[in-house]
Protein backbone atom coordinates (compact mmCIF):
# COMPACT_ATOMS: atom_id res chain seq x y z
CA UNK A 1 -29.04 18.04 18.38
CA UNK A 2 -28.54 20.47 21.39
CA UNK A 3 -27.81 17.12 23.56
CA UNK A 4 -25.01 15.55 21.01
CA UNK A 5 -23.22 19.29 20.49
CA UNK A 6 -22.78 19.75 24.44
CA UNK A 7 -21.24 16.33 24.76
CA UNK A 8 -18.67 17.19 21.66
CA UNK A 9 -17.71 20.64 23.49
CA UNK A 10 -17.67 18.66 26.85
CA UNK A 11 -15.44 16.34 25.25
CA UNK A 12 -12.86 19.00 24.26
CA UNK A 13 -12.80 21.39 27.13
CA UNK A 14 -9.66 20.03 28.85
CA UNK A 15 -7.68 19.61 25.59
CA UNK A 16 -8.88 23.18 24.74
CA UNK A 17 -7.76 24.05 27.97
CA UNK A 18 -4.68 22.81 27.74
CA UNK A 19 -3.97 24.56 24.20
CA UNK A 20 -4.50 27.70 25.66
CA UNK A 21 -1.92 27.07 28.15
CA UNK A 22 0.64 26.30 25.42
CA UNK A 23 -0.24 29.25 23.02
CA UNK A 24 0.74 31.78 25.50
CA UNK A 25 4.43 32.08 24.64
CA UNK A 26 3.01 31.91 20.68
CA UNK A 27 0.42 34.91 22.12
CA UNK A 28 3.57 37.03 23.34
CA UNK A 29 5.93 36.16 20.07
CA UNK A 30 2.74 37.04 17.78
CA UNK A 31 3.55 40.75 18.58
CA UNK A 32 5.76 41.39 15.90
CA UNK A 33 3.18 40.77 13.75
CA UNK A 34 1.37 43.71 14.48
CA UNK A 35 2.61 47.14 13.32
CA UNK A 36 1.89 49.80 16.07
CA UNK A 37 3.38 52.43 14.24
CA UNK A 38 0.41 53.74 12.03
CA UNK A 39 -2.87 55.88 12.33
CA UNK A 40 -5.21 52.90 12.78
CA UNK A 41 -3.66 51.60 15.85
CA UNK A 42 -3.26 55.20 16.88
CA UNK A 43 -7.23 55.60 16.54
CA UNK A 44 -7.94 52.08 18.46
CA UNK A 45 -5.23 53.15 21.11
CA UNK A 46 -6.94 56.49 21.36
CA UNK A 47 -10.74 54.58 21.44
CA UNK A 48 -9.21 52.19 24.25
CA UNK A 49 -8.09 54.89 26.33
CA UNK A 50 -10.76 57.43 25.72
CA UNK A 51 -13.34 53.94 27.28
CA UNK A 52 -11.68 54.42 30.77
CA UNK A 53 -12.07 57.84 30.66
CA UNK A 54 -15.44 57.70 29.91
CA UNK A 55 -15.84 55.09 32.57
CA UNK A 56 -14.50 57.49 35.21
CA UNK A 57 -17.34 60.15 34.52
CA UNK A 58 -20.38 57.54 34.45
CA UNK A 59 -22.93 56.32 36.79
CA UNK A 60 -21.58 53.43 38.67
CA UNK A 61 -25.36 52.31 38.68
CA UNK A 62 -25.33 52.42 35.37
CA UNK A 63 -22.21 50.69 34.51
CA UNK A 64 -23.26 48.44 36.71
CA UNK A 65 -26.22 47.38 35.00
CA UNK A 66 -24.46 47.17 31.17
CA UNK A 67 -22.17 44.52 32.93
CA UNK A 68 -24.99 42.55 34.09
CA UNK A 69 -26.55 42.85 30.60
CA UNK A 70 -23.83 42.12 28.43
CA UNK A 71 -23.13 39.04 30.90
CA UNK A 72 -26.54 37.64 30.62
CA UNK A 73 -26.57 37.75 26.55
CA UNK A 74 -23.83 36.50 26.31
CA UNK A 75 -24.64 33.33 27.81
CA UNK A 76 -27.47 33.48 26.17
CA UNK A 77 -25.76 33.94 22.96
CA UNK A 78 -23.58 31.05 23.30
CA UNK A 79 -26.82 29.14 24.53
CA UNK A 80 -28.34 29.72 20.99
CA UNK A 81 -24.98 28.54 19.10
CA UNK A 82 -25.15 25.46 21.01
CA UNK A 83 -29.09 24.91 20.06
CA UNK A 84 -30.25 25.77 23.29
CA UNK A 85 -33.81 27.50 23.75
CA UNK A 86 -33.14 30.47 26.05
CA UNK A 87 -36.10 30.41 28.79
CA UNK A 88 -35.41 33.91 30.50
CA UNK A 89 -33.24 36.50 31.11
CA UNK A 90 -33.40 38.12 34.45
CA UNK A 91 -31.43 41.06 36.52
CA UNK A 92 -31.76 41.44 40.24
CA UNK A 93 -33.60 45.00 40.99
CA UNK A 94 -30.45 46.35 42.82
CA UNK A 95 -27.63 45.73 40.20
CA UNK A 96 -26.04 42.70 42.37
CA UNK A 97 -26.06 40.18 39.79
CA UNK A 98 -28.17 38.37 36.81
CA UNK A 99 -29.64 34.78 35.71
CA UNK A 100 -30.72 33.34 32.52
CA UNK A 101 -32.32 29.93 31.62
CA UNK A 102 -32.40 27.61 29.15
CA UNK A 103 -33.49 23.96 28.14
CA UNK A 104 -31.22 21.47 28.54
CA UNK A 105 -28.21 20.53 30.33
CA UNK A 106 -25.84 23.18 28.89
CA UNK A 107 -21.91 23.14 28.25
CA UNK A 108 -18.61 24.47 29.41
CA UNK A 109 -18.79 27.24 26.53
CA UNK A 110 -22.06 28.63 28.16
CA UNK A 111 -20.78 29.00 31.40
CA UNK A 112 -17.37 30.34 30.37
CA UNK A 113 -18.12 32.50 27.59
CA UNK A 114 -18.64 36.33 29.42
CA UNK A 115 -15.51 35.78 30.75
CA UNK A 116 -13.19 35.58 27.56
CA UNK A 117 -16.37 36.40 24.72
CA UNK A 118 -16.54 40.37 23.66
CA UNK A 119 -20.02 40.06 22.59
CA UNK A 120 -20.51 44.05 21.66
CA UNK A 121 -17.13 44.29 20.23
CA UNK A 122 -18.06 40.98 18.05
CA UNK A 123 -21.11 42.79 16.61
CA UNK A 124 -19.66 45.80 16.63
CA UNK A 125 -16.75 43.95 13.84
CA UNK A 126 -19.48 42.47 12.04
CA UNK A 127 -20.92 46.00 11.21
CA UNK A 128 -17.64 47.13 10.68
CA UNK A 129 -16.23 44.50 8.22
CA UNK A 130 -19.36 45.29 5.79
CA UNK A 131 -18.51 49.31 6.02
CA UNK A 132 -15.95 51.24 4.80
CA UNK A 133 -13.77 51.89 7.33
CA UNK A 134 -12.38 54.98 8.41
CA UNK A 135 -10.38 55.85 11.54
CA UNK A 136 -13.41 57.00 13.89
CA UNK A 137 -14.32 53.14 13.09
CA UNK A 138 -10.99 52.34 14.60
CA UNK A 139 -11.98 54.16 17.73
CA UNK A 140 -14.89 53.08 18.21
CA UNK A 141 -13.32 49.54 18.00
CA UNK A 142 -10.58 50.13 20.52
CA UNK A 143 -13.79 51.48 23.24
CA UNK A 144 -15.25 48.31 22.93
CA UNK A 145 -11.76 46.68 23.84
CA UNK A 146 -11.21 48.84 26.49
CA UNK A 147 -14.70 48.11 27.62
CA UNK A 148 -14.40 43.89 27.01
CA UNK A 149 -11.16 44.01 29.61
CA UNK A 150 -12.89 46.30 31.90
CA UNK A 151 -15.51 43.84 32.15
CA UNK A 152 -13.61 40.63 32.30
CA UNK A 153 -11.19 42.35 34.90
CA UNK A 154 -14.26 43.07 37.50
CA UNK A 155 -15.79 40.09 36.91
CA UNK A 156 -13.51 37.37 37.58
CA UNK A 157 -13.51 37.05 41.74
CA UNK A 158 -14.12 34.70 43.83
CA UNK A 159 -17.19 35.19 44.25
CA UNK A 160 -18.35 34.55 40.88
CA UNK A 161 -20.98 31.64 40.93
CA UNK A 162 -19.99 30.45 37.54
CA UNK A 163 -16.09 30.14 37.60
CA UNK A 164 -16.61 26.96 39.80
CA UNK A 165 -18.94 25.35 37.62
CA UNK A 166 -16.05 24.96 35.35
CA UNK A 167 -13.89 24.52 38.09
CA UNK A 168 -11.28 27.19 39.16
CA UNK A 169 -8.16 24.40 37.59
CA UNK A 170 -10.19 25.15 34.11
CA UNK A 171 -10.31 29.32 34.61
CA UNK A 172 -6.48 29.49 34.86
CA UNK A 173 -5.68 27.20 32.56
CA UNK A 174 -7.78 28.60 29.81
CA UNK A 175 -9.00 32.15 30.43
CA UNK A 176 -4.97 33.96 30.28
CA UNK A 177 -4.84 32.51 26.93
CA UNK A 178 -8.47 32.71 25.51
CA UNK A 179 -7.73 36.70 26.31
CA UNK A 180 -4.73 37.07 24.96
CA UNK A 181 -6.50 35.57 21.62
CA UNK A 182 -9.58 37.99 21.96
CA UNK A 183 -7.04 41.05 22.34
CA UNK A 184 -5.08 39.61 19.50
CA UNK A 185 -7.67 38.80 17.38
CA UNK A 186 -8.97 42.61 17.74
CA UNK A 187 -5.28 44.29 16.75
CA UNK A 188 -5.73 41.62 13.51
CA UNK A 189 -9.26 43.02 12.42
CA UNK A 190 -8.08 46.68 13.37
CA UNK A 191 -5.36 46.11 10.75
CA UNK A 192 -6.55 43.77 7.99
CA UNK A 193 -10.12 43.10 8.55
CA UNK A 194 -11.48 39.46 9.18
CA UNK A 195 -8.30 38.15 6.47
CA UNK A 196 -6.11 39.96 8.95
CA UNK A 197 -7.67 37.83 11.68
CA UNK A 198 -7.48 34.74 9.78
CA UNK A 199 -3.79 35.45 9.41
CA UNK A 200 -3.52 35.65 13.09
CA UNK A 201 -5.16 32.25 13.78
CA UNK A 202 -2.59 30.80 11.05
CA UNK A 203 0.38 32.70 12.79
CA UNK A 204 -0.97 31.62 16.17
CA UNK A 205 -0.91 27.79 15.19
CA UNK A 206 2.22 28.16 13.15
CA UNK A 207 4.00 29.39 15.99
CA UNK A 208 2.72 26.93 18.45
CA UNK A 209 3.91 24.36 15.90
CA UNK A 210 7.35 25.90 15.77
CA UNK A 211 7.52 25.58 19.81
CA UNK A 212 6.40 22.14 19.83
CA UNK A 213 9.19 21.22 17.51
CA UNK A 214 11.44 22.93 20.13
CA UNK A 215 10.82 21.28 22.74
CA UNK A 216 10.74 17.82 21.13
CA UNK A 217 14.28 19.20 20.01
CA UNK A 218 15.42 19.85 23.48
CA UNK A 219 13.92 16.47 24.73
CA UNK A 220 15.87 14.18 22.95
């Protein structure tokens, strides 16, 4: 099963790749959809924020360390998705860097995924969508987006051993845009819950659509 998943995701990582490209301009026209004007993005804006200031005040050790950590599951995370048994998970003892292994030759999605997945802030909206939410939730929920674009900011270098795996073409192609849908797809659940991100994924595609037909226009 594991073998005849990875070679469907292999299949579409270029395509994918290329979609994210293309949804950009729908990313940065999506913004009127969002209404910044109200207590819950106040609260989020407020959790976001308060993250860095937090950050500022911790261990570096420390912070360190939760990188590694939320690195390493999530690889392993998207190992499990993709049927994969996860072997082990391993951090270096001085906080350079990590390693997990699994059975099997893997896919794109494993490699990629702590550099676009918010693992903690994906729980996080589980536990939230099954609550009722009040505006400390809201917070709480813009600390773990200030804390999934702290992460992916420190650790996309070049010195990361996974971005060439992918191939560095791949990373630039698809990681602006997968982003852009992440940070999206949080100020969607911050207003409306999973619907409101289900309305963003609509919007998203509609307005992709709607540039397609633009440029066909201005082709011919």
């Amino acid at each position: 099963m594991s073998v005849l998943l990875d070679r469907i995701i292999n299949f579409f990582k270029w395509p994918i790749a290329v979609y994210m490209l293309i949804s950009l301009p729908a990313f940065y026209l999506s913004a009127d959809f969002f209404s910044f004007t109200n207590f819950k993005t106040a609260a989020l804006v407020a959790g976001f924020f308060m993250y860095y200031m937090a950050r500022t005040m911790a261990d570096s050790s420390v912070k360190t360390s939760m990188q590694i950590i939320a690195h390493e599951l999530t690889h392993s995370f998207f190992a499990l998705l993709t049927f994969h048994k996860v072997e082990h998970i391993r951090l270096d003892p001085d906080n350079t860097g990590g390693e997990m292994g699994f059975k099997g030759e893997g896919n794109w999605l494993i490699v990629i995924a702590p550099y676009f997945f918010p693992l903690f802030g994906f729980f996080y909206m589980i536990i939230m969508g099954l609550l009722p939410q009040n505006l400390i939730f809201n917070g709480i929920l813009g600390y773990f987006l200030g804390y999934h674009t702290d992460t992916v900011g420190s650790q996309i270098h070049d010195k990361q051993t996974d971005l060439p795996k992918v191939t560095y073409t791949f990373c630039w192609l698809f990681l602006p845009g997968a982003n852009c849908w992440v940070i999206g797809s949080f100020l969607a659940f911050n207003s409306r819950g999973w619907e409101g991100v289900k309305i963003y994924f609509d919007l998203i595609n509609h307005l992709n659509l709607q540039n397609f037909k633009y440029l066909i226009n201005l082709v011919f």
